[in-house]
PDB file of N, CA and C in Angstrom:
ATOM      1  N   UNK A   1      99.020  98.162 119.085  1.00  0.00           N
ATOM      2  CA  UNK A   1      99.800  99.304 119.530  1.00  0.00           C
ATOM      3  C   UNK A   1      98.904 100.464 119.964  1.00  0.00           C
ATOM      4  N   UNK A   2      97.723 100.747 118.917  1.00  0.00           N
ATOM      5  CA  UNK A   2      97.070 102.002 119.358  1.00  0.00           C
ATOM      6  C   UNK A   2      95.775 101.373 120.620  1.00  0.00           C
ATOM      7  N   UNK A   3      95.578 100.279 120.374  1.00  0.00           N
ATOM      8  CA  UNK A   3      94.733  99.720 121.409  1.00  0.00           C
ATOM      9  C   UNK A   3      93.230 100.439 121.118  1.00  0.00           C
ATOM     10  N   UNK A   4      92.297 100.907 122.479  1.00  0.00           N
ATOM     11  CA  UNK A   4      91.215 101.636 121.913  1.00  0.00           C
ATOM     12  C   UNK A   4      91.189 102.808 121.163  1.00  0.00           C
ATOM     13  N   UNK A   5      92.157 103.354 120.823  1.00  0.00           N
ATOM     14  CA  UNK A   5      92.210 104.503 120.016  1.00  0.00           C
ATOM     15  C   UNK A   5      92.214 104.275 118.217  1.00  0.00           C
ATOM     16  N   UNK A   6      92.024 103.051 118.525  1.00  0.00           N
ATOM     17  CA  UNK A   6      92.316 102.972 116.541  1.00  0.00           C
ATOM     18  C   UNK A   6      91.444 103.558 115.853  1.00  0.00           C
ATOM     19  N   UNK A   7      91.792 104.023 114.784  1.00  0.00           N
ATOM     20  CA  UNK A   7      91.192 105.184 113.925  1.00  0.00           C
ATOM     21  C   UNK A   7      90.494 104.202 112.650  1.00  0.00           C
ATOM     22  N   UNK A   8      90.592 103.283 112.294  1.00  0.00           N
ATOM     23  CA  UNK A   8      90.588 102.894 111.048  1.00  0.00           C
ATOM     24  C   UNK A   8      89.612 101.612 111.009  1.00  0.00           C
ATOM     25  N   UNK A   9      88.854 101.131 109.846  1.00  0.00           N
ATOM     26  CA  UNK A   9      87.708 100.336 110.219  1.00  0.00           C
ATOM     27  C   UNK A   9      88.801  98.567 109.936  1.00  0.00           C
ATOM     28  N   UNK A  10      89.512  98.730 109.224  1.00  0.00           N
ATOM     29  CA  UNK A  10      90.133  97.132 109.135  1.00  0.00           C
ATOM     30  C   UNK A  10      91.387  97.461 111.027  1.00  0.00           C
ATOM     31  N   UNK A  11      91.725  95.841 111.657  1.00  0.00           N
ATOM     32  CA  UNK A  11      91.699  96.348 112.217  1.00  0.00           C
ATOM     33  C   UNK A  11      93.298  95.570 112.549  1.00  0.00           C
ATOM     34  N   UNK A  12      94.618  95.779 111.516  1.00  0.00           N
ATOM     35  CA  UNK A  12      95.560  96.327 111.214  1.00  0.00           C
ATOM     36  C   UNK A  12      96.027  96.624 110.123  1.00  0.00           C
ATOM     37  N   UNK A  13      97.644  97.288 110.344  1.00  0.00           N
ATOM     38  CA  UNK A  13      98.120  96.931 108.881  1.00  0.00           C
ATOM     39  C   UNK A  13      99.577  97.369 109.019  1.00  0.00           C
ATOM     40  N   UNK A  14      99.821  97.918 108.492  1.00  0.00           N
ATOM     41  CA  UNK A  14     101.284  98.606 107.991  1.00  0.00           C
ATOM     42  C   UNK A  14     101.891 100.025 107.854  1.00  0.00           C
ATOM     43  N   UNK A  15     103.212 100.481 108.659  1.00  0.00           N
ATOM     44  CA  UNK A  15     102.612 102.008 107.962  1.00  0.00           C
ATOM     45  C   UNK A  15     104.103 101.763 107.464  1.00  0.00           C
ATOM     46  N   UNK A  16     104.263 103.006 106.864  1.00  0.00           N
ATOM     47  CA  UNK A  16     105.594 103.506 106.191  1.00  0.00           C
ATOM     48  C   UNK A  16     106.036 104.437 105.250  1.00  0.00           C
ATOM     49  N   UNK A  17     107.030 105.216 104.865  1.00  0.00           N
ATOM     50  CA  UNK A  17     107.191 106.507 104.708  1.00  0.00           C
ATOM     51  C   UNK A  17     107.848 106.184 103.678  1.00  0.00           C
ATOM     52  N   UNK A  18     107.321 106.785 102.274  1.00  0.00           N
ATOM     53  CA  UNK A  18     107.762 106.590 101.218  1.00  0.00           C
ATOM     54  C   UNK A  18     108.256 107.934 100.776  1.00  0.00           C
ATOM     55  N   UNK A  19     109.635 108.119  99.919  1.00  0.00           N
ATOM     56  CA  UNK A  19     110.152 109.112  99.813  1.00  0.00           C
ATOM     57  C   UNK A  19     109.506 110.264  98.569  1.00  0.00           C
ATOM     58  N   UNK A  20     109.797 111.410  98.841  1.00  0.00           N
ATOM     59  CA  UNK A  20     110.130 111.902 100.420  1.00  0.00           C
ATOM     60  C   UNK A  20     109.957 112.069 101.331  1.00  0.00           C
ATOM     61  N   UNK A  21     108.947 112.145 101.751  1.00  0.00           N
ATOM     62  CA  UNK A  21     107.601 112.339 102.921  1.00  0.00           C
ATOM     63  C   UNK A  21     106.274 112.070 102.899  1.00  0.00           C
ATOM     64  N   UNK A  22     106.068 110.944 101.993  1.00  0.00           N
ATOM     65  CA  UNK A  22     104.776 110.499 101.847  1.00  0.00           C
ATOM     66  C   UNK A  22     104.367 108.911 103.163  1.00  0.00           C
ATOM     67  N   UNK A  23     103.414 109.649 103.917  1.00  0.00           N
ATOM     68  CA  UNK A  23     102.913 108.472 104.916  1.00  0.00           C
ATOM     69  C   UNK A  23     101.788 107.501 104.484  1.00  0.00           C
ATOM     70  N   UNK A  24     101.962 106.616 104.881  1.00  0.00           N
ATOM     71  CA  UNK A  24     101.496 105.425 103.759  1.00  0.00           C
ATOM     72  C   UNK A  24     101.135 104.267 104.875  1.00  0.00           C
ATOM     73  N   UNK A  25      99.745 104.115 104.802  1.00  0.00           N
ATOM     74  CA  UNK A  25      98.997 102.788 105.755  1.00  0.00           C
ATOM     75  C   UNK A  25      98.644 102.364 104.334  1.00  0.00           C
ATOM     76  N   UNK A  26      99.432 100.467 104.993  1.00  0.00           N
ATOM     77  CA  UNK A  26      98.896  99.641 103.897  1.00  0.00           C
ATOM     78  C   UNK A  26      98.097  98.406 104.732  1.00  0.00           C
ATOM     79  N   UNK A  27      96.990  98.716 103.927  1.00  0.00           N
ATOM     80  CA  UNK A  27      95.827  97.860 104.932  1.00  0.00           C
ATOM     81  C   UNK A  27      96.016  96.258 104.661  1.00  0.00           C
ATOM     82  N   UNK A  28      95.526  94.967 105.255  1.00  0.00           N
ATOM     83  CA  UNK A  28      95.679  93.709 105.006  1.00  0.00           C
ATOM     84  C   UNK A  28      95.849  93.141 103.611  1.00  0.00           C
ATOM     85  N   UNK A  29      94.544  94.010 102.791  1.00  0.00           N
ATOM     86  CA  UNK A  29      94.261  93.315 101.506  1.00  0.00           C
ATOM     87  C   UNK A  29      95.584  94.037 100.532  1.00  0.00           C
ATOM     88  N   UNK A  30      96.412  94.646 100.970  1.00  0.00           N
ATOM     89  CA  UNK A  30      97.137  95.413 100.371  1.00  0.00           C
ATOM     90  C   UNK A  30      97.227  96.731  99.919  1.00  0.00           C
ATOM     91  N   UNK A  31      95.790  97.372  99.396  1.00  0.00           N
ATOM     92  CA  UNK A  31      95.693  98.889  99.686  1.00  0.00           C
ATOM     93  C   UNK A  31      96.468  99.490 100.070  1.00  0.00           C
ATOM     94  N   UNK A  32      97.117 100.608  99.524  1.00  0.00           N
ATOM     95  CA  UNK A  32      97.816 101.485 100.107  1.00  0.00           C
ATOM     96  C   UNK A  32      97.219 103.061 100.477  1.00  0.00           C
ATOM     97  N   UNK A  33      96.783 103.530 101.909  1.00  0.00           N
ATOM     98  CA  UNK A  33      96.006 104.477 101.986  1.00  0.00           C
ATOM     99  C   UNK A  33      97.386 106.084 102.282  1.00  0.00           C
ATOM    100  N   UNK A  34      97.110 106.761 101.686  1.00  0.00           N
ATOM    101  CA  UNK A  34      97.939 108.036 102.228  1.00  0.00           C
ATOM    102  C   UNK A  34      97.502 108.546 102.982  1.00  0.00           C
ATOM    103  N   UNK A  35      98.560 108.788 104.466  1.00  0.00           N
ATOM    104  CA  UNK A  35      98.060 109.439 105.440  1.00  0.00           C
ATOM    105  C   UNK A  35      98.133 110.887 105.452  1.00  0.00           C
ATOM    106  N   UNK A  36      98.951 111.193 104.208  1.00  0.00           N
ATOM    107  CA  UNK A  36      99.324 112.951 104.891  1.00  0.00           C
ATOM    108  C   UNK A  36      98.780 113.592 102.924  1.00  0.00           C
ATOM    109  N   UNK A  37      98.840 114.322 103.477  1.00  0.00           N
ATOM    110  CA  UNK A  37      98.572 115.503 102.097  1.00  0.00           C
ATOM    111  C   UNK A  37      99.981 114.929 100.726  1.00  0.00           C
ATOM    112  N   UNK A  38     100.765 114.733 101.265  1.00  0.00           N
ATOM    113  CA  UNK A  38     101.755 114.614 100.065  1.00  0.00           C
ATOM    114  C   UNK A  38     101.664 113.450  99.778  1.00  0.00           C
ATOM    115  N   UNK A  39     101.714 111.874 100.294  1.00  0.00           N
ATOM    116  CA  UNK A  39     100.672 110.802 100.174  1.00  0.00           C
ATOM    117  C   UNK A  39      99.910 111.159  99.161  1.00  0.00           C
ATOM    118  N   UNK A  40      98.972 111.795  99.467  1.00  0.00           N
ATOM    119  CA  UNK A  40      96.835 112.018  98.538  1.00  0.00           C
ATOM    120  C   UNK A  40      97.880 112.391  97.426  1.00  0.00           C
ATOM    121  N   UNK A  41      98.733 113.189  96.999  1.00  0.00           N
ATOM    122  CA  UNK A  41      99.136 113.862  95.716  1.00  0.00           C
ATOM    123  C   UNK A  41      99.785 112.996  95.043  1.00  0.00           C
ATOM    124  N   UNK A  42     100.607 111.901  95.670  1.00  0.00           N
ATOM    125  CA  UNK A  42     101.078 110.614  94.617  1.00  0.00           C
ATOM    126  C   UNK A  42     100.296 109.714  94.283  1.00  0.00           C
ATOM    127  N   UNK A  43      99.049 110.309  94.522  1.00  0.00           N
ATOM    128  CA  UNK A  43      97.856 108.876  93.912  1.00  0.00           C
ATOM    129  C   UNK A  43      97.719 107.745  94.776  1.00  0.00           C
ATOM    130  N   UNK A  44      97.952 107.883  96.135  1.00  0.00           N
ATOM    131  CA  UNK A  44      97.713 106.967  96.777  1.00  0.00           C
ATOM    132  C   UNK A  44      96.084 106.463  97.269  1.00  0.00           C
ATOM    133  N   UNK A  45      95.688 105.556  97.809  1.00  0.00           N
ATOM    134  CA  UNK A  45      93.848 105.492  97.926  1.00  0.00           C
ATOM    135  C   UNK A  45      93.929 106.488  98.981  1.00  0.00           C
ATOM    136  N   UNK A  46      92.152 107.188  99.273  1.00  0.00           N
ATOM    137  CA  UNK A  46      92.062 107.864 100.113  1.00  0.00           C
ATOM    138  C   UNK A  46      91.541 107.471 101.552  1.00  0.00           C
ATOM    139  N   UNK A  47      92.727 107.605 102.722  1.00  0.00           N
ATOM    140  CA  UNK A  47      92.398 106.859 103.904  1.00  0.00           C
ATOM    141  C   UNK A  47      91.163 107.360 104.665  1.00  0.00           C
ATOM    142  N   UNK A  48      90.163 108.013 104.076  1.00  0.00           N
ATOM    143  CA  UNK A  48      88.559 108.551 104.577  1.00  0.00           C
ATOM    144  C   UNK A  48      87.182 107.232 104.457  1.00  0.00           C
ATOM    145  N   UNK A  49      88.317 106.852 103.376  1.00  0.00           N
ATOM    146  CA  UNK A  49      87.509 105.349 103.027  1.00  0.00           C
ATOM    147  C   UNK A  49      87.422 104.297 104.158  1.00  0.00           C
ATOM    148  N   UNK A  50      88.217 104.669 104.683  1.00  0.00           N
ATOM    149  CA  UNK A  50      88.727 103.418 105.905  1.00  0.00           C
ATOM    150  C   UNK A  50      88.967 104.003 107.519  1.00  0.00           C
ATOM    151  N   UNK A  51      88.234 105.440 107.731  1.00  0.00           N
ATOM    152  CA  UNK A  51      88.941 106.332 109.253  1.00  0.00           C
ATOM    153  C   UNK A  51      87.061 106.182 109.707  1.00  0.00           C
ATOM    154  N   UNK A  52      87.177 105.716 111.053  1.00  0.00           N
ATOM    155  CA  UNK A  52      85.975 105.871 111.791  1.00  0.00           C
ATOM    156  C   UNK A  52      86.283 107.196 112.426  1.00  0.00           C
ATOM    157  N   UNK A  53      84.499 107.338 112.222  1.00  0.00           N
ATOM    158  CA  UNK A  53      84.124 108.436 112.930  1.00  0.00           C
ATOM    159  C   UNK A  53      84.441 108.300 114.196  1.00  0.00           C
ATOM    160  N   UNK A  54      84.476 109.369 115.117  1.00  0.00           N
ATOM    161  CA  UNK A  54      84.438 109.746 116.422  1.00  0.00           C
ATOM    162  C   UNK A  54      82.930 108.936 117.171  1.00  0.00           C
ATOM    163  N   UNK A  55      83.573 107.862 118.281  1.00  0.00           N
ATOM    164  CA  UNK A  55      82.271 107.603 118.850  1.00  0.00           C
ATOM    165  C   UNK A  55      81.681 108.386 119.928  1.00  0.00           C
ATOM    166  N   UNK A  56      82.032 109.726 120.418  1.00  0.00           N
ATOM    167  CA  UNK A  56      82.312 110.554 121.464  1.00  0.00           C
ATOM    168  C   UNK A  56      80.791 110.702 120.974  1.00  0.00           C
ATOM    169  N   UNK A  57      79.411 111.076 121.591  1.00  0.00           N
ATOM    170  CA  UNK A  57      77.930 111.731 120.799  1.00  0.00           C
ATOM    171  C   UNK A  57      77.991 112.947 120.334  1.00  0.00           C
ATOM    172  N   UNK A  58      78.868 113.743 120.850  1.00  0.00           N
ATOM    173  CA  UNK A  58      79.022 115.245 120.825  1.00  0.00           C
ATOM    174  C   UNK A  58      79.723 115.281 119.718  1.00  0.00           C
ATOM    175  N   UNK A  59      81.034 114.285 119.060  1.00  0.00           N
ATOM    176  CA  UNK A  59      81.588 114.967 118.097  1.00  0.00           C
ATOM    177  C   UNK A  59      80.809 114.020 116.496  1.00  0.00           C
ATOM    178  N   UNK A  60      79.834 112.743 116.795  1.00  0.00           N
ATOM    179  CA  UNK A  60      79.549 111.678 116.228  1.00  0.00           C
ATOM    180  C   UNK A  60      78.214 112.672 115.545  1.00  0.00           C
ATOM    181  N   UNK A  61      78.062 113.370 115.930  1.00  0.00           N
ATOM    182  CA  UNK A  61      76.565 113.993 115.290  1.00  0.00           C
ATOM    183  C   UNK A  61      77.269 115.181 114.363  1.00  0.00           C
ATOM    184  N   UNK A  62      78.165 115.715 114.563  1.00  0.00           N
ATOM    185  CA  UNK A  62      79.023 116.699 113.677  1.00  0.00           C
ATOM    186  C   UNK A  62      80.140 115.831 112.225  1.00  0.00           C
ATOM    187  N   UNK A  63      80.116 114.878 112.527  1.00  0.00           N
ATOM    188  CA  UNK A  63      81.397 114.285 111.521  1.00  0.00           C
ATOM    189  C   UNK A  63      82.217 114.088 111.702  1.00  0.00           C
ATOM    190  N   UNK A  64      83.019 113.865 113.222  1.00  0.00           N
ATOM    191  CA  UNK A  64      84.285 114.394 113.324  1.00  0.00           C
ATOM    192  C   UNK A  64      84.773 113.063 113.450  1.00  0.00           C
ATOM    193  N   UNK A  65      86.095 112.888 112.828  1.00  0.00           N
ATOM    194  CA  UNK A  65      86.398 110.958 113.305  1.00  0.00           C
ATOM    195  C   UNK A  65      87.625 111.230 114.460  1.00  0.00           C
ATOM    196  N   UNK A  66      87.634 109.937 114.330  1.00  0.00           N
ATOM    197  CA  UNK A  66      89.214 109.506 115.384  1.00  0.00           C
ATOM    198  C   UNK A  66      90.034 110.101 114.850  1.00  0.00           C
ATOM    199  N   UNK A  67      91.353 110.825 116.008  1.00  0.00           N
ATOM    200  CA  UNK A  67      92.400 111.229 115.797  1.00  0.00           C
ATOM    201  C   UNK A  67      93.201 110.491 115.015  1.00  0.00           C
ATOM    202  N   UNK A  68      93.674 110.597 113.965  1.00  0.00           N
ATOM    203  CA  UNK A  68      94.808 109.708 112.922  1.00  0.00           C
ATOM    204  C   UNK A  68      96.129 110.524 113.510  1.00  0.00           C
ATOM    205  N   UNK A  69      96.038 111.109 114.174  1.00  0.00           N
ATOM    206  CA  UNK A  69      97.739 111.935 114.505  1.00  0.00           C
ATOM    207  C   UNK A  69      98.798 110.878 115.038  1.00  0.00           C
ATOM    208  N   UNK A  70      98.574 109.517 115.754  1.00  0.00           N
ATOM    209  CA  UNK A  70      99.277 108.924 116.651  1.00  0.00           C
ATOM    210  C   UNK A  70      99.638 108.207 115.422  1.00  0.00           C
ATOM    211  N   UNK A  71      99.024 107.360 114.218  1.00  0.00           N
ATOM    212  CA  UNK A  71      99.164 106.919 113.171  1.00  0.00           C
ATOM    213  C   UNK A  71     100.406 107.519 112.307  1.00  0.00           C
ATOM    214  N   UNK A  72      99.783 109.008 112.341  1.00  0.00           N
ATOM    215  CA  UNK A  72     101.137 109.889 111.288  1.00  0.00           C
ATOM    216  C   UNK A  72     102.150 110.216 112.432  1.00  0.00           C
ATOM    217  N   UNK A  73     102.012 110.246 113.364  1.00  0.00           N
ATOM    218  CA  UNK A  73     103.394 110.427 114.341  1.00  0.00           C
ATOM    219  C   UNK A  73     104.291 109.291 113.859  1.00  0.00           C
ATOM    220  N   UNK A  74     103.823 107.946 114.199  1.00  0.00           N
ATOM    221  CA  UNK A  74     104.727 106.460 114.091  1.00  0.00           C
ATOM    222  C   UNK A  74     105.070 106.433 112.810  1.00  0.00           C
ATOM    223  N   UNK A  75     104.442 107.245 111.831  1.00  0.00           N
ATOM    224  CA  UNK A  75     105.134 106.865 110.224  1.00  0.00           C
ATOM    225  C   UNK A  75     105.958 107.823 110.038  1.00  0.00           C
ATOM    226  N   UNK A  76     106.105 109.433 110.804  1.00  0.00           N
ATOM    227  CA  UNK A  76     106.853 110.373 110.872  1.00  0.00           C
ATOM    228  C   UNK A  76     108.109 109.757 111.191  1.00  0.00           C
ATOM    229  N   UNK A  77     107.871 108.702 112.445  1.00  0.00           N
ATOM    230  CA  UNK A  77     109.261 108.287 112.337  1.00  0.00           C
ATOM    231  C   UNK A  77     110.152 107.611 111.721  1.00  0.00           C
ATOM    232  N   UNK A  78     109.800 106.782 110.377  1.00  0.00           N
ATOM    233  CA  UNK A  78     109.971 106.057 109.291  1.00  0.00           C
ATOM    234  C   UNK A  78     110.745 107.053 108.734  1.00  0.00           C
ATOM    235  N   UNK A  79     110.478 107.902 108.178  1.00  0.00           N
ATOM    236  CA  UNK A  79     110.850 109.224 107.532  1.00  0.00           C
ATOM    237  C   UNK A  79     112.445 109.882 108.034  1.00  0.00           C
ATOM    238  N   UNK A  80     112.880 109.401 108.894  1.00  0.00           N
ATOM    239  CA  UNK A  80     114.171 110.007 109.873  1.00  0.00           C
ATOM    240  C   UNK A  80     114.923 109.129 108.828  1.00  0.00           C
TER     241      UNK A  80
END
C-alpha cells in the first residue's frame, strides 16, 4: 500500500485502532508497536524500534526518519 514510502524496517503488518484512540502496528512476529502517544501510554512496544531513518543525506545525517503520518492516517480511520 505505502510502496516506497514505508517507514518501518519489517516489511508488513497490521494496523488497528484500539479503544479509544490508541493506533496500533502489529508487526509479523506479532509485536504490537504504538503508533500515537496514547498507544506508548497503554504499554504498547515502542515503534522507534522498528521506523527507518530518512534516506534523504540531508535529513540521514540529522536523525530524522520516514514520515509515519500515512501509517497513522490509515489507522485514524479504524477509529471512525
Amino acid at each position: 500500500m505505502f510502496k516506497e514510502k514505508w517507514m518501518l524496517t519489517v516489511n508488513r503488518g497490521t494496523i488497528t485502532c484500539e479503544p479509544p484512540s490508541a493506533l496500533v502496528f502489529i508487526a509479523p512476529d506479532g509485536t504490537k508497536y504504538g503508533i500515537n502517544g496514547t498507544a506508548d501510554t497503554m504499554g504498547y512496544a515502542d515503534i522507534r524500534s522498528i521506523w527507518i531513518d530518512d534516506p534523504n543525506p540531508e535529513f540521514k545525517k540529522i536523525g530524522t526518519k520516514m514520515s509515519i503520518a500515512p501509517l497513522m492516517n490509515e489507522a485514524r480511520k479504524l477509529c471512525k
